[in-house]
N, C-alpha and C. Protein backbone atom coordinates (compact mmCIF):
# COMPACT_ATOMS: atom_id res chain seq x y z
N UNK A 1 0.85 -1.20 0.00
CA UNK A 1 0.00 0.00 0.00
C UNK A 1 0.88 1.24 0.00
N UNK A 2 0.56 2.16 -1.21
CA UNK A 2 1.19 3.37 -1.48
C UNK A 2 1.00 4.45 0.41
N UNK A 3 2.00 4.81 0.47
CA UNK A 3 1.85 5.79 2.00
C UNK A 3 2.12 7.47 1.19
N UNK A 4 1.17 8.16 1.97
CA UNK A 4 1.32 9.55 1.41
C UNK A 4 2.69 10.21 1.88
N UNK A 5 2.50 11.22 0.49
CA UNK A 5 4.35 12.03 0.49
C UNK A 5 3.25 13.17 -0.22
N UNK A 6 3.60 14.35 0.43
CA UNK A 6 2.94 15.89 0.54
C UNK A 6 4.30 16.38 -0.16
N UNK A 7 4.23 16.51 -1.41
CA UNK A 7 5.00 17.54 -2.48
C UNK A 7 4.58 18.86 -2.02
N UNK A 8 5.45 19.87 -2.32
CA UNK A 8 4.99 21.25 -1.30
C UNK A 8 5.02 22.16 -2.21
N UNK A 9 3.63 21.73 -3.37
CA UNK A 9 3.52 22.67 -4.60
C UNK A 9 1.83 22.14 -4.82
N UNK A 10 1.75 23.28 -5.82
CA UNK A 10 0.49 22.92 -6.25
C UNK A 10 0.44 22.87 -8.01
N UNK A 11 1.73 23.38 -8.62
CA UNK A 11 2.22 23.02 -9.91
C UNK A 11 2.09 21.87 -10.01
N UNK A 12 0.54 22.22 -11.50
CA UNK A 12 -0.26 20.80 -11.75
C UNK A 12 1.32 20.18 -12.87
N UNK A 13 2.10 21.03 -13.41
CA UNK A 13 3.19 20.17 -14.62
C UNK A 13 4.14 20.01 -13.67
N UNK A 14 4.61 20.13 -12.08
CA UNK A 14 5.32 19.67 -11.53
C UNK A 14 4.95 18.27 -10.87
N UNK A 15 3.66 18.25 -10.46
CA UNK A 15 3.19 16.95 -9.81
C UNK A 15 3.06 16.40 -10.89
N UNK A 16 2.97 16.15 -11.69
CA UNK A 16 2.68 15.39 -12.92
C UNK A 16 3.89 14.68 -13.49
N UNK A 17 5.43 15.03 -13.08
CA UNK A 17 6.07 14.92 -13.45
C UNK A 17 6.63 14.08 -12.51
N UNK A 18 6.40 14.45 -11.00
CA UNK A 18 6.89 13.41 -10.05
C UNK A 18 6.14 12.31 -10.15
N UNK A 19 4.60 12.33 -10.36
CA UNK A 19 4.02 11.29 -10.09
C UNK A 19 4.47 9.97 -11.44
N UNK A 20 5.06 10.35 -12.48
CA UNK A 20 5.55 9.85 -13.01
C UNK A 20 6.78 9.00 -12.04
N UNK A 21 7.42 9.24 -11.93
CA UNK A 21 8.83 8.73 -10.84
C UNK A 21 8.35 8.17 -9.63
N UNK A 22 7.67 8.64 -9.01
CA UNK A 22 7.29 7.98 -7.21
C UNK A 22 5.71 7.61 -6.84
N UNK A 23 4.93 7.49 -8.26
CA UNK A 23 3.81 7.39 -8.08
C UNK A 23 3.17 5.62 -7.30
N UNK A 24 4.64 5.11 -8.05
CA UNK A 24 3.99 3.47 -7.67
C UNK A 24 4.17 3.42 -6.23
N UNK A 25 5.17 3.85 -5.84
CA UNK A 25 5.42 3.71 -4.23
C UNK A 25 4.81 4.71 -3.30
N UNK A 26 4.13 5.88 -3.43
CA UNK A 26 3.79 6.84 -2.82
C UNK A 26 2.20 7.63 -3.77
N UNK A 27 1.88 7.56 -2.26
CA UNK A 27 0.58 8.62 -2.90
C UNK A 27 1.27 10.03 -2.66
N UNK A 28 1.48 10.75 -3.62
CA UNK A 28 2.05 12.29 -3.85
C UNK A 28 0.15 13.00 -4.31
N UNK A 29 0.75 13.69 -2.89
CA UNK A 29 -0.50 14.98 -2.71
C UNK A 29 0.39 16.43 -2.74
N UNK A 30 -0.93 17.59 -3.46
CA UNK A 30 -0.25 18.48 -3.62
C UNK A 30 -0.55 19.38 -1.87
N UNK A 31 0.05 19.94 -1.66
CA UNK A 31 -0.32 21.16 -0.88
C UNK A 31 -2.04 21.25 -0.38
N UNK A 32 -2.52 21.48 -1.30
CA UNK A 32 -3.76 21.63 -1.72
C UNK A 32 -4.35 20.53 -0.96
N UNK A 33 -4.16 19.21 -1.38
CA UNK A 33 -4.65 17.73 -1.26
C UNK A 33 -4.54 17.58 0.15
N UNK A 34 -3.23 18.34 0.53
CA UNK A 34 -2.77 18.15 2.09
C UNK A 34 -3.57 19.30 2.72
N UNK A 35 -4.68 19.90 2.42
CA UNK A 35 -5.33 20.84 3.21
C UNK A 35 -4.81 22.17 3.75
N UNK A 36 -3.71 22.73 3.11
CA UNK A 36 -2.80 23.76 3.13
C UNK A 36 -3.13 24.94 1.79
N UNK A 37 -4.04 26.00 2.11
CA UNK A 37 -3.90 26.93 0.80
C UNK A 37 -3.19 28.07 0.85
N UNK A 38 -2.21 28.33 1.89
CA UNK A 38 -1.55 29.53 2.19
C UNK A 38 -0.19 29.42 1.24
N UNK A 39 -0.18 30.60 0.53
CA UNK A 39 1.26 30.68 0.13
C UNK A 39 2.61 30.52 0.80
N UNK A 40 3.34 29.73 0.07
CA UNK A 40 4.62 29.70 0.82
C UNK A 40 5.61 30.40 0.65
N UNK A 41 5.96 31.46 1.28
CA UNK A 41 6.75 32.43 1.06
C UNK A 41 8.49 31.98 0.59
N UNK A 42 9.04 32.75 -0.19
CA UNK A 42 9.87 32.23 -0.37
C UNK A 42 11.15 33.75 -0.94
N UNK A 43 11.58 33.82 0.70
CA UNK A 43 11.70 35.07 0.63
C UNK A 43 13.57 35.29 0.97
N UNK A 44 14.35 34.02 0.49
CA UNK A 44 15.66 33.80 0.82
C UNK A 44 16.44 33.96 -0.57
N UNK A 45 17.92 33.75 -0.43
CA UNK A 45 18.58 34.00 -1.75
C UNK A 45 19.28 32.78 -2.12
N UNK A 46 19.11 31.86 -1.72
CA UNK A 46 19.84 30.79 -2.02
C UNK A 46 18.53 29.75 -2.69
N UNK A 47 18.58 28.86 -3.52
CA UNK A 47 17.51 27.70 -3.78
C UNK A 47 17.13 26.89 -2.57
N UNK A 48 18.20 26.47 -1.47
CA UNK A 48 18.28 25.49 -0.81
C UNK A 48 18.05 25.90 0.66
N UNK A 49 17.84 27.61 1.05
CA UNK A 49 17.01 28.28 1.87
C UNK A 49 15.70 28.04 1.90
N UNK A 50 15.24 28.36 0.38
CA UNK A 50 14.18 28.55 0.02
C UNK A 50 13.41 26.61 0.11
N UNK A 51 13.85 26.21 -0.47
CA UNK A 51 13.60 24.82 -0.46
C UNK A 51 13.10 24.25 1.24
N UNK A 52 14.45 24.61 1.60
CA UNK A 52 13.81 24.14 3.25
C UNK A 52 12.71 24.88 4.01
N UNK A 53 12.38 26.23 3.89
CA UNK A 53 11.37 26.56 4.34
C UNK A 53 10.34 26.61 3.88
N UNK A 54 9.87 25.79 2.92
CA UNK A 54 8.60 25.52 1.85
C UNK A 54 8.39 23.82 2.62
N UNK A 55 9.70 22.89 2.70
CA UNK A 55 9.39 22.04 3.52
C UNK A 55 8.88 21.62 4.92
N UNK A 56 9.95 22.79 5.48
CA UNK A 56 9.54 22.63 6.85
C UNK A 56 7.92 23.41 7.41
N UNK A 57 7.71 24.37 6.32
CA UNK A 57 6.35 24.91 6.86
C UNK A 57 5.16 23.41 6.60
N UNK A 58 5.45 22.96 5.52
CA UNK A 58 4.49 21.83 5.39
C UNK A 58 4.38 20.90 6.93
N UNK A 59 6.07 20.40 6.83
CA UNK A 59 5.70 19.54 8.18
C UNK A 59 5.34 20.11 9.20
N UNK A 60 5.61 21.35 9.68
CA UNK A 60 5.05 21.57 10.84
C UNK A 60 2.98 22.06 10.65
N UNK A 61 3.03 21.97 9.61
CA UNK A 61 1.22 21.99 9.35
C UNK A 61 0.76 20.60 9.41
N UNK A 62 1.26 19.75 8.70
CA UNK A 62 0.71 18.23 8.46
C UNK A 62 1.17 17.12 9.08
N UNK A 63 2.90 17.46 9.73
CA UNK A 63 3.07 16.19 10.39
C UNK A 63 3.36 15.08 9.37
N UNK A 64 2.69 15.02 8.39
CA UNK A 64 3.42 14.34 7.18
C UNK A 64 5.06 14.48 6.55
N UNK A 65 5.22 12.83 6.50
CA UNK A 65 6.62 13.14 5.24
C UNK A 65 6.09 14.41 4.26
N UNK A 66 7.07 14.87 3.67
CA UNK A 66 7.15 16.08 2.97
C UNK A 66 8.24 16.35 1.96
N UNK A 67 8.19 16.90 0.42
CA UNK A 67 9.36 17.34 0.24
C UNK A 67 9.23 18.77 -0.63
N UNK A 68 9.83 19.38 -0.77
CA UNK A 68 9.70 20.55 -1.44
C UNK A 68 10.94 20.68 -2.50
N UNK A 69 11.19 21.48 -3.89
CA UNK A 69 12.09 21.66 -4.72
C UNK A 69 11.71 23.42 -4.98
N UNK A 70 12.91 23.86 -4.76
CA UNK A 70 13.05 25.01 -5.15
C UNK A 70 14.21 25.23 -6.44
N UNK A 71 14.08 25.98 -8.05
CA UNK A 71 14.49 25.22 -9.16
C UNK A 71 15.31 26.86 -9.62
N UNK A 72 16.04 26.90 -10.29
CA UNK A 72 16.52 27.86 -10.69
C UNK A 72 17.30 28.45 -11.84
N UNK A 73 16.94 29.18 -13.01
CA UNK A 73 17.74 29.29 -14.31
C UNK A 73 19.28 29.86 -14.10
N UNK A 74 20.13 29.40 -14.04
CA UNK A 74 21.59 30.15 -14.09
C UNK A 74 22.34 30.21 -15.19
N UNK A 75 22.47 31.35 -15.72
CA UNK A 75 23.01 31.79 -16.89
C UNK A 75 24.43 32.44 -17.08
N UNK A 76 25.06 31.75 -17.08
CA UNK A 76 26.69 32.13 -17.06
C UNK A 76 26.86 33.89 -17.64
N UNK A 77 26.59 34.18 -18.16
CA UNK A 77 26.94 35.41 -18.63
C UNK A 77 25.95 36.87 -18.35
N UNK A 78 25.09 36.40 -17.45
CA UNK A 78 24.51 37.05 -16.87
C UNK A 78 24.71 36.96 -14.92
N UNK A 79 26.00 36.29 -14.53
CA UNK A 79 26.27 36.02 -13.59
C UNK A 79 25.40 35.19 -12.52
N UNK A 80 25.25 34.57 -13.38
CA UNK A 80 23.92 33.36 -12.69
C UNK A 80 22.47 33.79 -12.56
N UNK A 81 22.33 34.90 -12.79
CA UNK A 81 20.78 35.28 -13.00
C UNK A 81 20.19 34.36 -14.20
N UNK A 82 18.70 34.34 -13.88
CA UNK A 82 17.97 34.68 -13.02
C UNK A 82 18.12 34.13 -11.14
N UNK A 83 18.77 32.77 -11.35
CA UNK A 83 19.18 32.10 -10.26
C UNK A 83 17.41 32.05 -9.68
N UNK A 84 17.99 31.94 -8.18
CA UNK A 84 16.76 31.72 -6.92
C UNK A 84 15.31 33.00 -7.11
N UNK A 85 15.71 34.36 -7.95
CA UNK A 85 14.54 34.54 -8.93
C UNK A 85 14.27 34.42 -10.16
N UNK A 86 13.86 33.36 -10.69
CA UNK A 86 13.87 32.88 -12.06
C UNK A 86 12.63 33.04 -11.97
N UNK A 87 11.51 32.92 -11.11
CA UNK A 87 9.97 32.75 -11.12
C UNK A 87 9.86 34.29 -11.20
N UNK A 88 10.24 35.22 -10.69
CA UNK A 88 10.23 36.44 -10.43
C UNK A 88 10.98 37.38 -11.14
N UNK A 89 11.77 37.04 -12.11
CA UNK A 89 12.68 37.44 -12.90
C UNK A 89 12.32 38.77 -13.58
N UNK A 90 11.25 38.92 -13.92
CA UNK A 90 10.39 40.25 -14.77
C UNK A 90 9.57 40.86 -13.60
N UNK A 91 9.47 40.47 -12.29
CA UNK A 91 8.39 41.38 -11.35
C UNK A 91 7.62 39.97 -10.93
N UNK A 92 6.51 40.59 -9.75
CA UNK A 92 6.48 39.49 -8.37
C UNK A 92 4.94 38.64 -9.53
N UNK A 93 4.31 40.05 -10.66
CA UNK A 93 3.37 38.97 -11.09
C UNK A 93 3.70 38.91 -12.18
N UNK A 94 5.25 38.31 -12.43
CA UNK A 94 5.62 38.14 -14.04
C UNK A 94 4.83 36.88 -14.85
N UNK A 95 4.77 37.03 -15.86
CA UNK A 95 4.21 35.64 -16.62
C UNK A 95 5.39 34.65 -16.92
N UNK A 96 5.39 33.18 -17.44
CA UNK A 96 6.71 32.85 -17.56
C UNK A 96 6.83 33.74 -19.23
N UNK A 97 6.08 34.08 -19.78
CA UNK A 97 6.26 34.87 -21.16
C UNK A 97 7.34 35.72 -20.78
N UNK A 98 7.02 36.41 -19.57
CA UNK A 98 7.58 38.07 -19.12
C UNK A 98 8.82 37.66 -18.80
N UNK A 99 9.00 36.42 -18.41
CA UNK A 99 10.25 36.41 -17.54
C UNK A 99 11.50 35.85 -19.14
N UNK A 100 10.60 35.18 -19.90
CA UNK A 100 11.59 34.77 -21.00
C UNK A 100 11.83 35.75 -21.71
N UNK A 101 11.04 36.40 -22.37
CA UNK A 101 11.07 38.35 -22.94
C UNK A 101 12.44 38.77 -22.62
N UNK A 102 12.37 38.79 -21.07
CA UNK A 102 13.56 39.43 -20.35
C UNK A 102 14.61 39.06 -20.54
N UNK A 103 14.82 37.65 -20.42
CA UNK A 103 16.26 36.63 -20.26
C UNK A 103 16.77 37.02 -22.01
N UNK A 104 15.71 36.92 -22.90
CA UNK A 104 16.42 37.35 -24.05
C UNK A 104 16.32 38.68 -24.75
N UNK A 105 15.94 39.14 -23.83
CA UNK A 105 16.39 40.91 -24.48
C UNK A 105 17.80 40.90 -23.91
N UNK A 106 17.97 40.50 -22.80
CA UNK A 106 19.42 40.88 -21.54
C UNK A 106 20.17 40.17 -22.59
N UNK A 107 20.02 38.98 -23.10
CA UNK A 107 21.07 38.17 -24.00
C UNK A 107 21.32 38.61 -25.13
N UNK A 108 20.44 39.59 -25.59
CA UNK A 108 20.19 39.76 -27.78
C UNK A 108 21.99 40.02 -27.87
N UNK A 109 22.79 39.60 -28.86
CA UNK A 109 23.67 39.99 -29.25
C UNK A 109 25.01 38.87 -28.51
N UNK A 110 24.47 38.39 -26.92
CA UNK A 110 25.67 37.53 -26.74
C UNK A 110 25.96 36.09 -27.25
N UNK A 111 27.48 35.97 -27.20
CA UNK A 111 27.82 35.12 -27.66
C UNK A 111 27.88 33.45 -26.98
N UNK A 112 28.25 34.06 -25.66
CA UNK A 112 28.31 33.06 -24.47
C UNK A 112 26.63 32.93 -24.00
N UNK A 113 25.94 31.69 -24.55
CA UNK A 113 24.69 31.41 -23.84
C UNK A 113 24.48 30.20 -23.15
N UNK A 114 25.55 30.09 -22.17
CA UNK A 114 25.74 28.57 -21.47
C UNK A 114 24.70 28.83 -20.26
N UNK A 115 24.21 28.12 -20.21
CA UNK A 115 23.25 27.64 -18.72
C UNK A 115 22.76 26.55 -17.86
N UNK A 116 22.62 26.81 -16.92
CA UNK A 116 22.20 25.39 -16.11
C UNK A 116 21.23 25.40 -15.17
N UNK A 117 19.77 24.32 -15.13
CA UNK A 117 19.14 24.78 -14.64
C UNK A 117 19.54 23.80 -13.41
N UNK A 118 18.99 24.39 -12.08
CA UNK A 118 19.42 23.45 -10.31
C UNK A 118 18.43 23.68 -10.07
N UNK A 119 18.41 22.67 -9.42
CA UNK A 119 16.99 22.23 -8.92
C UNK A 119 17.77 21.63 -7.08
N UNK A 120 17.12 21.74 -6.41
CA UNK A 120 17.69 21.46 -5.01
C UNK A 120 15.87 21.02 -4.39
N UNK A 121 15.88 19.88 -3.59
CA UNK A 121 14.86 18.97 -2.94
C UNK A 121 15.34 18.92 -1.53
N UNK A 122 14.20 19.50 -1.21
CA UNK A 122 14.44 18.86 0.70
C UNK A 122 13.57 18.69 1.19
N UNK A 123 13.77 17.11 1.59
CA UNK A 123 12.76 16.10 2.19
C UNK A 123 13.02 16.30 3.53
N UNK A 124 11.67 16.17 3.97
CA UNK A 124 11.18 16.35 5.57
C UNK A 124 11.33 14.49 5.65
N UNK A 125 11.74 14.02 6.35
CA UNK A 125 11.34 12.45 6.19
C UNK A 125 11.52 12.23 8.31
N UNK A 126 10.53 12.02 8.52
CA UNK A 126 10.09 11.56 10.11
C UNK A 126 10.56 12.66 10.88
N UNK A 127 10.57 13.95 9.98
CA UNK A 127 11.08 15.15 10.52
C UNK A 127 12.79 15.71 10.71
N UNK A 128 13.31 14.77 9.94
CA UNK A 128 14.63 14.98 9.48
C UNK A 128 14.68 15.46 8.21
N UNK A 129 15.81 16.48 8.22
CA UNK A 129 15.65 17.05 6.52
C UNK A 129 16.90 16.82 5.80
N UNK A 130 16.70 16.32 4.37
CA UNK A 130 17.96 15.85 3.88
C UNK A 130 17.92 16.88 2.50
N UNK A 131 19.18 17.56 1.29
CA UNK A 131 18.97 18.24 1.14
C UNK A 131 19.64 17.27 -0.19
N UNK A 132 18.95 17.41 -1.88
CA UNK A 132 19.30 16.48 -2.91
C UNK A 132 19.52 17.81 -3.80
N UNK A 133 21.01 17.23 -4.74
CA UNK A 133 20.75 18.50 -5.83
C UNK A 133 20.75 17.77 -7.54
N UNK A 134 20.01 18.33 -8.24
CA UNK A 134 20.44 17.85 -9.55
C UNK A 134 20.35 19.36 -10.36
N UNK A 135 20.96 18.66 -11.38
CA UNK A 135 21.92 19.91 -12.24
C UNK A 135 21.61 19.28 -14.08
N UNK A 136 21.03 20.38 -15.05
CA UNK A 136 21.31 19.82 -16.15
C UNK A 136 22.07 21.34 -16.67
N UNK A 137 22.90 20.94 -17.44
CA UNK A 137 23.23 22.10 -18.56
C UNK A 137 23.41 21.71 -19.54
N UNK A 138 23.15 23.55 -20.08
CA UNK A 138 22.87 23.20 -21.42
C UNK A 138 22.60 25.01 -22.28
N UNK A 139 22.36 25.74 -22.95
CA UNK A 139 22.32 26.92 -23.71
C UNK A 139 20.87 27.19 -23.96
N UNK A 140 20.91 28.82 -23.65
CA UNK A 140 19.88 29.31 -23.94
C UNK A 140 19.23 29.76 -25.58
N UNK A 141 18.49 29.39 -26.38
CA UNK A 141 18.28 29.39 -27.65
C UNK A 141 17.57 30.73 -28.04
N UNK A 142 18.05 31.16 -29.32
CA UNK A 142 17.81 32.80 -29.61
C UNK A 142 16.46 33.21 -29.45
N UNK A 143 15.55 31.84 -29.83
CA UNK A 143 13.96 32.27 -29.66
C UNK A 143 13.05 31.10 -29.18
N UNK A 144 12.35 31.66 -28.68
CA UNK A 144 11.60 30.44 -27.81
C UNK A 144 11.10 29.28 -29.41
N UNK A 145 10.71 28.13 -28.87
CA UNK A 145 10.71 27.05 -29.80
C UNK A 145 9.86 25.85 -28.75
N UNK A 146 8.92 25.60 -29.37
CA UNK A 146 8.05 24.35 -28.72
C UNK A 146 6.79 25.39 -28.16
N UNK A 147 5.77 24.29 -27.59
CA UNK A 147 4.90 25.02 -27.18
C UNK A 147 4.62 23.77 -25.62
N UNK A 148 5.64 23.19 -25.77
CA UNK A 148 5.13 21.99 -24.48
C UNK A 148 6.01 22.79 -23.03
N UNK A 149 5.53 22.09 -21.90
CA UNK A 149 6.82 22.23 -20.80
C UNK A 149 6.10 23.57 -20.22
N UNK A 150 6.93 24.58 -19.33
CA UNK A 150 6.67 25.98 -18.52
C UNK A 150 7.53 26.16 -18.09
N UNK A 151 7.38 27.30 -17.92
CA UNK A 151 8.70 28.19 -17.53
C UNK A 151 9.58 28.82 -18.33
N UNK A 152 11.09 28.69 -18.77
CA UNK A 152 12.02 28.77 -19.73
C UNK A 152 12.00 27.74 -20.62
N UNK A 153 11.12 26.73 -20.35
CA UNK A 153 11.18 25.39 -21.59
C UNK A 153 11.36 25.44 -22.86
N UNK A 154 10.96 26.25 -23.16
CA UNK A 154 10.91 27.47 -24.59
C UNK A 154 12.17 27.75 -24.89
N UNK A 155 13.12 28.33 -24.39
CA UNK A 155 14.44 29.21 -24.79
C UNK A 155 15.39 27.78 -24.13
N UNK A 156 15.37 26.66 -23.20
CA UNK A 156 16.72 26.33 -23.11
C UNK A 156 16.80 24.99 -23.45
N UNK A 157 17.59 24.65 -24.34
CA UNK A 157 18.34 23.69 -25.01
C UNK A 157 19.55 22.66 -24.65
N UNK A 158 19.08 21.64 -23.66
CA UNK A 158 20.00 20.40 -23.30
C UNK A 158 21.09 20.23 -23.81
N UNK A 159 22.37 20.25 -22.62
CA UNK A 159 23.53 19.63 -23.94
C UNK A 159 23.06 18.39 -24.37
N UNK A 160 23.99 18.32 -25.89
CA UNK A 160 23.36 17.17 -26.75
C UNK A 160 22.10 16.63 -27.50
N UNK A 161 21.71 17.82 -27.78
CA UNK A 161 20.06 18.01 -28.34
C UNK A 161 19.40 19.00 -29.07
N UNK A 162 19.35 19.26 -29.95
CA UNK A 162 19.01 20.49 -30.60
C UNK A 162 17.28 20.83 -30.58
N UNK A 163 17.09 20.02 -29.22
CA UNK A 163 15.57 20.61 -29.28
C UNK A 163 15.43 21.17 -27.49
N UNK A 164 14.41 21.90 -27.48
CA UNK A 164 14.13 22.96 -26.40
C UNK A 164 13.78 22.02 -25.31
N UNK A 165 13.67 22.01 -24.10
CA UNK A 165 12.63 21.24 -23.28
C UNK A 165 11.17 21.32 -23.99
N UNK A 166 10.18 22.38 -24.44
CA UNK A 166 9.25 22.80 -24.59
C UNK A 166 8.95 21.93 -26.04
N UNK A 167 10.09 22.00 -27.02
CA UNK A 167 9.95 20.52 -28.09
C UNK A 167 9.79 19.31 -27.81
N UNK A 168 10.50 18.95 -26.56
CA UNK A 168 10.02 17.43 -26.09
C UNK A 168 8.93 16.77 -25.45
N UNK A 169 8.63 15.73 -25.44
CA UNK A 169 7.89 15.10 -25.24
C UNK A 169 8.28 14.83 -23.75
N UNK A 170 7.12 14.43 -22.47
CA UNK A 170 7.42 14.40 -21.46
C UNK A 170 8.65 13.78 -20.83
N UNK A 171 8.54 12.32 -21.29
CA UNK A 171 9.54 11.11 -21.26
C UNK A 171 10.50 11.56 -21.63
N UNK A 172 11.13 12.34 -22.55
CA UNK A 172 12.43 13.04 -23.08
C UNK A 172 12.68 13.45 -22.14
N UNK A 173 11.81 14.78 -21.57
CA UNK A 173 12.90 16.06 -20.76
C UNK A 173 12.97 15.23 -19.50
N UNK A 174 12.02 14.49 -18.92
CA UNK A 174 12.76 13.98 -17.66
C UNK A 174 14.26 13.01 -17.85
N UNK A 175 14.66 12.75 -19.33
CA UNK A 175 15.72 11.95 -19.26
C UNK A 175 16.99 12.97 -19.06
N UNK A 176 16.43 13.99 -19.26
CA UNK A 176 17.65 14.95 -19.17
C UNK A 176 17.51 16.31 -17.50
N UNK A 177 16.50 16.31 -17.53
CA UNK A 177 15.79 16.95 -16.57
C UNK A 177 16.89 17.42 -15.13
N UNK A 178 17.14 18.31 -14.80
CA UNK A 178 17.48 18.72 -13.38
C UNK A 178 16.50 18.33 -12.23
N UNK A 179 15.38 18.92 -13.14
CA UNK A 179 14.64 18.05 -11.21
C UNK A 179 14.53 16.10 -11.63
N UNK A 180 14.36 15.66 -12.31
CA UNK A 180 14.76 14.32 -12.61
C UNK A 180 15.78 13.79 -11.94
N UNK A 181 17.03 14.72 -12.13
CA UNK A 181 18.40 14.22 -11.56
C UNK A 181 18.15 13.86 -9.84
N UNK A 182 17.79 15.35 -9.53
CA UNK A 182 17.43 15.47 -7.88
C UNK A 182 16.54 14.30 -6.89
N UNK A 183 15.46 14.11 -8.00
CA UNK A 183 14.43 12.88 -7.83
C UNK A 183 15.26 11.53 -7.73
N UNK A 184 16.04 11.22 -8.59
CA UNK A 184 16.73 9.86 -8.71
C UNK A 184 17.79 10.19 -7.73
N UNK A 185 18.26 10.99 -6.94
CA UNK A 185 18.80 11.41 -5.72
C UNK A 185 17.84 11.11 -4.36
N UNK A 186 17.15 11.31 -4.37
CA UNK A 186 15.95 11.61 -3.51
C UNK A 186 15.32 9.51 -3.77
N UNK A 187 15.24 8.56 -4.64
CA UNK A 187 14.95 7.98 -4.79
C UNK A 187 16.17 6.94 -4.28
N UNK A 188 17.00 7.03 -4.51
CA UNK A 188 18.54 6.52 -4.13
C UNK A 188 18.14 6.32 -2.25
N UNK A 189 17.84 7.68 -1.41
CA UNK A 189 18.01 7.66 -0.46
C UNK A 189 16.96 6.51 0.26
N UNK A 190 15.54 6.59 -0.83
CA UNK A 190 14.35 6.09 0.00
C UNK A 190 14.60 4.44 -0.14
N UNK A 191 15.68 4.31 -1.42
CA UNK A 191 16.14 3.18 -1.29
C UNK A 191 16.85 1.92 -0.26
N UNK A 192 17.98 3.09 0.24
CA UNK A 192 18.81 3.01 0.97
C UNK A 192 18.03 2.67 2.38
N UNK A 193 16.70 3.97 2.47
CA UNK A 193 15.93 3.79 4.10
C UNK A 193 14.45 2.60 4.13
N UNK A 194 14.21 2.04 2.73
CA UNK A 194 13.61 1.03 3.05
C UNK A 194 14.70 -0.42 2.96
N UNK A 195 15.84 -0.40 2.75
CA UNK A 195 17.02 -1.81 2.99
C UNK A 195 16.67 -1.89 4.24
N UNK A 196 16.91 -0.27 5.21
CA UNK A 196 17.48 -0.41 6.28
C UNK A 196 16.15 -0.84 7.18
N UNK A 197 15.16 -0.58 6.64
CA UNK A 197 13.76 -0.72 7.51
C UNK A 197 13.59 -2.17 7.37
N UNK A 198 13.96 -2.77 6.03
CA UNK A 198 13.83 -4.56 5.90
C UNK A 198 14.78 -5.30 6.85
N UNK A 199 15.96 -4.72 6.77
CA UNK A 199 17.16 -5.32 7.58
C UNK A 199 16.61 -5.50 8.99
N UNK A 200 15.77 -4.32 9.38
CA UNK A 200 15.66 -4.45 10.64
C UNK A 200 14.58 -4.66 11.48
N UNK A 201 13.78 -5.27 10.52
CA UNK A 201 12.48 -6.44 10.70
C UNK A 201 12.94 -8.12 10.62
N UNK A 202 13.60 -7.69 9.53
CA UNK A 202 14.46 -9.86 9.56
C UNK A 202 14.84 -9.78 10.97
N UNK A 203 15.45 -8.56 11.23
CA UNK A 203 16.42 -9.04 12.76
C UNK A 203 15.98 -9.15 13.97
């Protein structure tokens, strides 16, 4: 029997994407599902600030396992901007339109368009918090392209691929995916803590 895990979002293309990965073993509820409609402020400068206090507000509301991902565009030649505001990048009610507009007006003309998106996960697990990172890079493309995906999906381009996230098909971008990476991090561990939970029932 699947046991609930409270994702600490209500991003219907983010749950959709985990429930792909942890759906067989876990009932993944959003925020929402978990009876929580208050915004989670997210008012730090680091991803992995921000990450933990999106987690820890959950557990201390629900008492439930919990995990939260806080995700971030870093663009080498813009000195890692958008970074930890990538959601906010154009203003607090940017569209992701507004925020891509921006990233490539700031870019028109450069040459260097290397980027990487991080994604950082921190799981509340029996009220211990563990902190997972995954990383893809890859270049920002002169004009948005695809119409799939959100966010920057549009403008950034995987090493080794000449198509956008927003060109691919779901199953694609999670093969390349930053929060993918983080997840199979995060999946590694739950691995590791159900051995240790079997080990110590045989015994």
């Amino acid at each position: 029997m699947s046991q609930p895990l409270v994702f600490a979002t209500n991003n219907a293309h983010k749950v959709q994407e985990i429930r792909r990965q942890l759906g067989g073993d876990f009932e993944i509820m959003t925020m929402r599902e978990a009876g929580i409609e208050a915004d989670i402020p997210e008012p730090h400068d680091t991803l992995e600030a921000n990450a933990s206090e999106k987690s820890g507000y959950v557990w201390r509301q629900t008492g439930l396992n919990c995990f939260s991902e806080d995700t971030g565009l870093e663009v080498e030649a813009l000195d890692g901007e958008p970074g930890v505001r990538s959601a906010r990048f154009a203003g607090e009610q940017a569209s992701h339109a507004d925020n891509v507009a921006l990233l490539l007006k700031l870019m028109n003309g450069m040459a260097n368009r290397k980027a990487r998106f991080r994604t950082i996960i921190s799981l509340r697990w029996n009220g211990e918090e563990t902190l997972f990172e995954g990383v893809c890079n890859g270049t920002i493309a002169e004009a948005p392209q695809g119409a799939g995906g959100f966010g920057y999906d549009p403008v950034f381009l995987p090493e080794n691929d000449k198509r956008t996230f927003a060109e691919m098909p779901l199953e694609a971008k999670i093969g390349y995916s930053h929060r993918a990476k983080a997840m199979h991090a995060l999946l590694d561990f739950f691995e590791r803590v159900c051995q240790i939970v079997l080990f110590s029932l045989l015994c």
